[in-house]
Protein backbone atom coordinates (compact mmCIF):
# COMPACT_ATOMS: atom_id res chain seq x y z
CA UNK A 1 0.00 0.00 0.00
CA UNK A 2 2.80 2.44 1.13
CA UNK A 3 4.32 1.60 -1.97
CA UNK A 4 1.85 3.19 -4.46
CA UNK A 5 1.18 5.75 -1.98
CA UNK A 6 4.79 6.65 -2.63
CA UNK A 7 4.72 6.06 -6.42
CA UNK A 8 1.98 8.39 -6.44
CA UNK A 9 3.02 11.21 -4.27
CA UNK A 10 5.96 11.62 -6.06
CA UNK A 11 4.74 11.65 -9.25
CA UNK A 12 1.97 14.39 -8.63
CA UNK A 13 3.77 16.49 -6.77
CA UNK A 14 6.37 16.59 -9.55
CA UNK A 15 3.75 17.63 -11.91
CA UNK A 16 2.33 21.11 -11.26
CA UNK A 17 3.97 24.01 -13.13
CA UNK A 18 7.30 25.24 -11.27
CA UNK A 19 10.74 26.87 -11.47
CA UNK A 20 11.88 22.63 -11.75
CA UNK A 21 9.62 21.59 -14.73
CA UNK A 22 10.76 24.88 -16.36
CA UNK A 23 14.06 24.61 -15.59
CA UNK A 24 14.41 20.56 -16.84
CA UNK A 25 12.05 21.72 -20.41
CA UNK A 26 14.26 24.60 -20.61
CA UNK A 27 17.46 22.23 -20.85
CA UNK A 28 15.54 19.91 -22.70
CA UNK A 29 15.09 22.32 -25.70
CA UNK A 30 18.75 24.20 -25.34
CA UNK A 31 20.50 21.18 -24.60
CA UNK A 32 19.15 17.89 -25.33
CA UNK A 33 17.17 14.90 -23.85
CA UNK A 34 19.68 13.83 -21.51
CA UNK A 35 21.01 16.82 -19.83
CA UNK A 36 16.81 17.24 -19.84
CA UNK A 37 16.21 13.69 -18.15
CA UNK A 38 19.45 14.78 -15.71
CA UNK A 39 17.99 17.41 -14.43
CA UNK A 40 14.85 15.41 -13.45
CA UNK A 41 16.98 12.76 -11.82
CA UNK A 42 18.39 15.16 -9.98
CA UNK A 43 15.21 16.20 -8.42
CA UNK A 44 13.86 13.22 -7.97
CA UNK A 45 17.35 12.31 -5.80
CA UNK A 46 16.37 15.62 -3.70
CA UNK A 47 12.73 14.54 -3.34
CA UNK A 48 14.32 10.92 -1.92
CA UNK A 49 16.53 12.60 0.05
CA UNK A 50 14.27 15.27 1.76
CA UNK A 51 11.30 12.64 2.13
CA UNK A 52 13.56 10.43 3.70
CA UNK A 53 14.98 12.95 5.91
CA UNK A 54 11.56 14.16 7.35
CA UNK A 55 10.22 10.65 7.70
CA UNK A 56 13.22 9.89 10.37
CA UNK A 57 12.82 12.87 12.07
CA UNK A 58 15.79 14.93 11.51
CA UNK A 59 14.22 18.06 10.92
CA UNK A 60 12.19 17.92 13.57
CA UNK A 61 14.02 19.81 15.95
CA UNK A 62 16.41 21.61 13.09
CA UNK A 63 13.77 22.98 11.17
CA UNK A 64 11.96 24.97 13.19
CA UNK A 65 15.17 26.68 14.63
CA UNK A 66 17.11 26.67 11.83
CA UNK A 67 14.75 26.68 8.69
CA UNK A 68 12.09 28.77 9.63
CA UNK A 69 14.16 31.70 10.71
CA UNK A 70 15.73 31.55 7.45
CA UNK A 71 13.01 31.53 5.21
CA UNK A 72 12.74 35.20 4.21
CA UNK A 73 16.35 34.52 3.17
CA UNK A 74 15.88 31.24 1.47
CA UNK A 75 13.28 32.59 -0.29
CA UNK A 76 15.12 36.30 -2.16
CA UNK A 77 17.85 33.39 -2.58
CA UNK A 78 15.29 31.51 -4.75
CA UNK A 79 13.80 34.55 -6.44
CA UNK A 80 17.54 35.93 -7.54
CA UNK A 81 18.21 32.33 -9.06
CA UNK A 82 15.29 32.64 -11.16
CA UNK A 83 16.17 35.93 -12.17
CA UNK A 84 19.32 34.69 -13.50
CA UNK A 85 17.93 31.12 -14.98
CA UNK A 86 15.35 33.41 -16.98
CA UNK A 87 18.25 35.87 -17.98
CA UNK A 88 19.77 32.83 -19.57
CA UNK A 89 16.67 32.01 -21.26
CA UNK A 90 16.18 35.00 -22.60
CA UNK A 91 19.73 35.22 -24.07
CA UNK A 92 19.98 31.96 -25.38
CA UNK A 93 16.40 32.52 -27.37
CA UNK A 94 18.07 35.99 -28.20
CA UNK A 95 21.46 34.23 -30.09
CA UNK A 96 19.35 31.93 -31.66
CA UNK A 97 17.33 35.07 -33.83
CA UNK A 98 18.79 34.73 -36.38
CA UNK A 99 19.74 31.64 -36.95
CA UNK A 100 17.56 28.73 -38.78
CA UNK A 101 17.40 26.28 -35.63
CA UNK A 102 18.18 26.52 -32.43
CA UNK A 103 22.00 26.38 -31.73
CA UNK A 104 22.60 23.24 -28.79
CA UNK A 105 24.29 23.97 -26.26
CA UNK A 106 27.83 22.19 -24.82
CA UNK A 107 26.88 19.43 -22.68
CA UNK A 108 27.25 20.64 -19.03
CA UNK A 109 26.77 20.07 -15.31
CA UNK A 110 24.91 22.93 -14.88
CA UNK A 111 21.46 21.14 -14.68
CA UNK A 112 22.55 19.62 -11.73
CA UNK A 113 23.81 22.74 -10.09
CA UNK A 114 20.56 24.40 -11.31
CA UNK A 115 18.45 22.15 -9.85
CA UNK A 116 19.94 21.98 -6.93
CA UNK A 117 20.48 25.53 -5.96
CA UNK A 118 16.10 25.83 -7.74
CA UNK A 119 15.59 23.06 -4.61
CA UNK A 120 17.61 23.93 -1.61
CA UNK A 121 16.35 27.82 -2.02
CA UNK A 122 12.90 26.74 -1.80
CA UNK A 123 11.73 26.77 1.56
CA UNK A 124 8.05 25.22 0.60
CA UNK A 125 9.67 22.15 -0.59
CA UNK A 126 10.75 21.77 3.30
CA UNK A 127 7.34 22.46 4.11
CA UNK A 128 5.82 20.04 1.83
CA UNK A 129 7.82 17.06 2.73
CA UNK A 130 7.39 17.50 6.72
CA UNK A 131 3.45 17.70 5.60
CA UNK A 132 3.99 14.18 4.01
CA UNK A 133 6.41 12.53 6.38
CA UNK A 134 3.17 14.40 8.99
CA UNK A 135 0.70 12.42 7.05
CA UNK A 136 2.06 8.49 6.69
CA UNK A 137 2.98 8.76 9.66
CA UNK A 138 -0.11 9.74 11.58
CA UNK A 139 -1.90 7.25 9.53
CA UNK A 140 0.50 4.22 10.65
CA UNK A 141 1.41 4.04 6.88
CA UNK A 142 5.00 4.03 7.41
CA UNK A 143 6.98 4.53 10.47
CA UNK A 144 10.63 6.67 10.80
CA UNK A 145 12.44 4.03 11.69
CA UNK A 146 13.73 0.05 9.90
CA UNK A 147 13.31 -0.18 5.94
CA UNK A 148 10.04 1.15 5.17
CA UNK A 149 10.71 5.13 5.32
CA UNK A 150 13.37 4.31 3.30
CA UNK A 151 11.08 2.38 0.84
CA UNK A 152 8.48 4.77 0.96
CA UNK A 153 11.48 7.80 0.19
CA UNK A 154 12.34 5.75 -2.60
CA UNK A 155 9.24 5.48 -4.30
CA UNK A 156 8.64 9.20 -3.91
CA UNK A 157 11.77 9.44 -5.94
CA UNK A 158 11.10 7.18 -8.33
CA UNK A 159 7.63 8.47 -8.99
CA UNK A 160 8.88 12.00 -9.63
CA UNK A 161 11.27 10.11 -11.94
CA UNK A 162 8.36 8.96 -14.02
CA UNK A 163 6.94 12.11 -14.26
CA UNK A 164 10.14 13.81 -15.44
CA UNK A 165 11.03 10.99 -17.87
CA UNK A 166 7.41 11.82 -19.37
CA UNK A 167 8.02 15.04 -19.64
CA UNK A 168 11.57 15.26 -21.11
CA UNK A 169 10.91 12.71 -23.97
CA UNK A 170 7.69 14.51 -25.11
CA UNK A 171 9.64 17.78 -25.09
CA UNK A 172 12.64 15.79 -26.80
CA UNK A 173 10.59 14.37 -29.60
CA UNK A 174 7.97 17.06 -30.09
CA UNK A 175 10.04 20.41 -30.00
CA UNK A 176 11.96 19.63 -33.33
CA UNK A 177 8.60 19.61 -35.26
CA UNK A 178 7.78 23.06 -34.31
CA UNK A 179 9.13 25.93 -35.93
CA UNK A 180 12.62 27.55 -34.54
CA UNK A 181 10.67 30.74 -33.88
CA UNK A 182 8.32 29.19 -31.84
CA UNK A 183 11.12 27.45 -29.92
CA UNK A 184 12.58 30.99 -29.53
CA UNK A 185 9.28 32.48 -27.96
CA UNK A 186 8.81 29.02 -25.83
CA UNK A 187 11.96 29.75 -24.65
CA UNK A 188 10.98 33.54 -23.93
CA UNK A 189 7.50 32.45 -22.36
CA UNK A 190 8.92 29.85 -19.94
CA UNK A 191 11.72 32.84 -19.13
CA UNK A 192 8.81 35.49 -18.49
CA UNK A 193 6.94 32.83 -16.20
CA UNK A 194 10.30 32.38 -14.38
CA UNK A 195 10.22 36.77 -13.79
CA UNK A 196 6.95 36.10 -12.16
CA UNK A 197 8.13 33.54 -9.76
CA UNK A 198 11.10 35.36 -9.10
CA UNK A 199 8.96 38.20 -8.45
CA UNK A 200 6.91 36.60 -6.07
CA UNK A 201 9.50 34.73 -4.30
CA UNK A 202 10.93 37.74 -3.77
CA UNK A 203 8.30 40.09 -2.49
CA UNK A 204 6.83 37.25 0.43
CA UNK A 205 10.65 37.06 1.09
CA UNK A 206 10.46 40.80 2.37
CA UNK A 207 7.16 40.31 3.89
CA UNK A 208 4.59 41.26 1.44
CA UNK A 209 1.40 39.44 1.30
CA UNK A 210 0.75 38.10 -2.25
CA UNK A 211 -2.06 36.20 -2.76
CA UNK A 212 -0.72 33.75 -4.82
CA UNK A 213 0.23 29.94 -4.16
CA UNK A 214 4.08 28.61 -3.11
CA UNK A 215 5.89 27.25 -5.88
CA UNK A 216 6.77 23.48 -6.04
C-alpha cells in the first residue's frame, strides 16, 4: 500500500507548473534529452533525500530553529536564481534570432547545479515534505524508523522520476517539429513565467502578502 502511496506522491507532486519543470524543459530544448532527463533525476534524488529525511525525524528539531528563521532569506535566494535562470533564457532565445534552428548547447553540469540551488532555495519544498512525512505517519502508513521510510522515500523518488522521464521525452521528440521561432518564444515564455516567480518569491521574502500559491 505504502508503496503506491509513494509512487503516487511523487509523481503528482512533480507535476504542477514550477521553477523545476521549467528549468528541466528549458534544458531539454537548449541542450538535449539527456542533460533534460538529468535534471529530473536530480530532483527526484532531492525529493528521496528530503522525504527520507523528514520521515526519520531529523528536521524535527532543526527545522523549526534553523529553517524557519531563514526563510525570508531562502526565499530572495530563490527569487535571484530565477532571475538569473530566466536571464539565460532569454539570451539563449536571443542568439538563436537569427539563426535557422536553435543552436545546442555544450553538454554541461549545470542542470545539476541548477536544480539543486532551484531546490535547496525553496523553503516550501521543506514544508511540503514534513506535511507528508506528517501524514504516513499519523496514519501508521510508514513509520521513521527500519526499511520502510526508506522504501516509501524511494518510491517518492522514483515516482517523480516517471513524471520527469514523461516530460523530457515529449519535449525531446515534439520540439523539433515546431518551428525555430516558436522554440525561440517558448523559450521567452517559460523565461517570463520564471520573472513572475522570481517576483513573487521575492516580495513574500520581504514580507509582502501576495495572494498567490508557493511554488513546487
Amino acid at each position: 500500500m505504502f508503496v503506491i502511496l509513494g509512487l503516487l506522491v511523487g509523481f503528482f507532486a512533480a507535476i504542477p507548473l514550477g521553477p523545476v519543470n521549467i528549468f528541466v524543459i528549458s534544458q531539454t530544448i537548449k541542450r538535449d534529452f539527456l542533460h533534460g532527463i538529468l535534471a529530473g533525476l536530480t530532483t527526484a534524488i532531492l525529493d528521496f533525500i528530503y522525504c527520507l529525511i523528514a520521515l526519520v525525524g531529523f528536521f524535527h528539531f532543526s527545522f523549526s530553529i534553523n529553517v524557519a528563521k531563514a526563510v525570508p532569506y531562502l526565499k530572495v535566494a530563490a527569487g535571484l536564481i530565477l532571475i538569473v535562470i530566466a536571464f539565460r533564457l532569454v539570451k539563449q532565445a536571443q542568439q538563436s534570432l537569427g539563426n535557422k534552428s536553435l543552436t545546442k548547447a555544450p553538454r554541461s553540469a549545470r542542470p545539476v547545479v541548477g536544480v539543486v540551488l532551484l531546490y535547496v532555495s525553496n523553503p516550501s519544498l521543506y514544508f511540503f515534505w514534513l506535511a507528508v512525512a506528517g501524514a504516513v505517519t499519523a496514519h501508521n502508513l510508514v513509520g521513521n524508523s527500519g526499511w520502510k521510510p526508506v522504501l516509501f522515500a524511494v518510491c517518492c523518488g522514483l515516482g517523480g522520476l516517471t513524471w520527469y522521464f514523461i516530460l523530457v521525452r515529449y519535449v525531446s521528440i515534439h520540439h523539433h517539429q515546431l518551428d525555430p521561432r516558436i522554440l525561440k518564444r517558448i523559450l521567452l515564455v517559460l523565461a517570463l513565467v520564471l520573472f513572475g516567480f522570481a517576483a513573487y518569491t521575492i516580495l513574500s521574502g520581504l514580507g509582502f502578502s501576495i495572494p498567490f500559491p508557493s511554488f513546487g
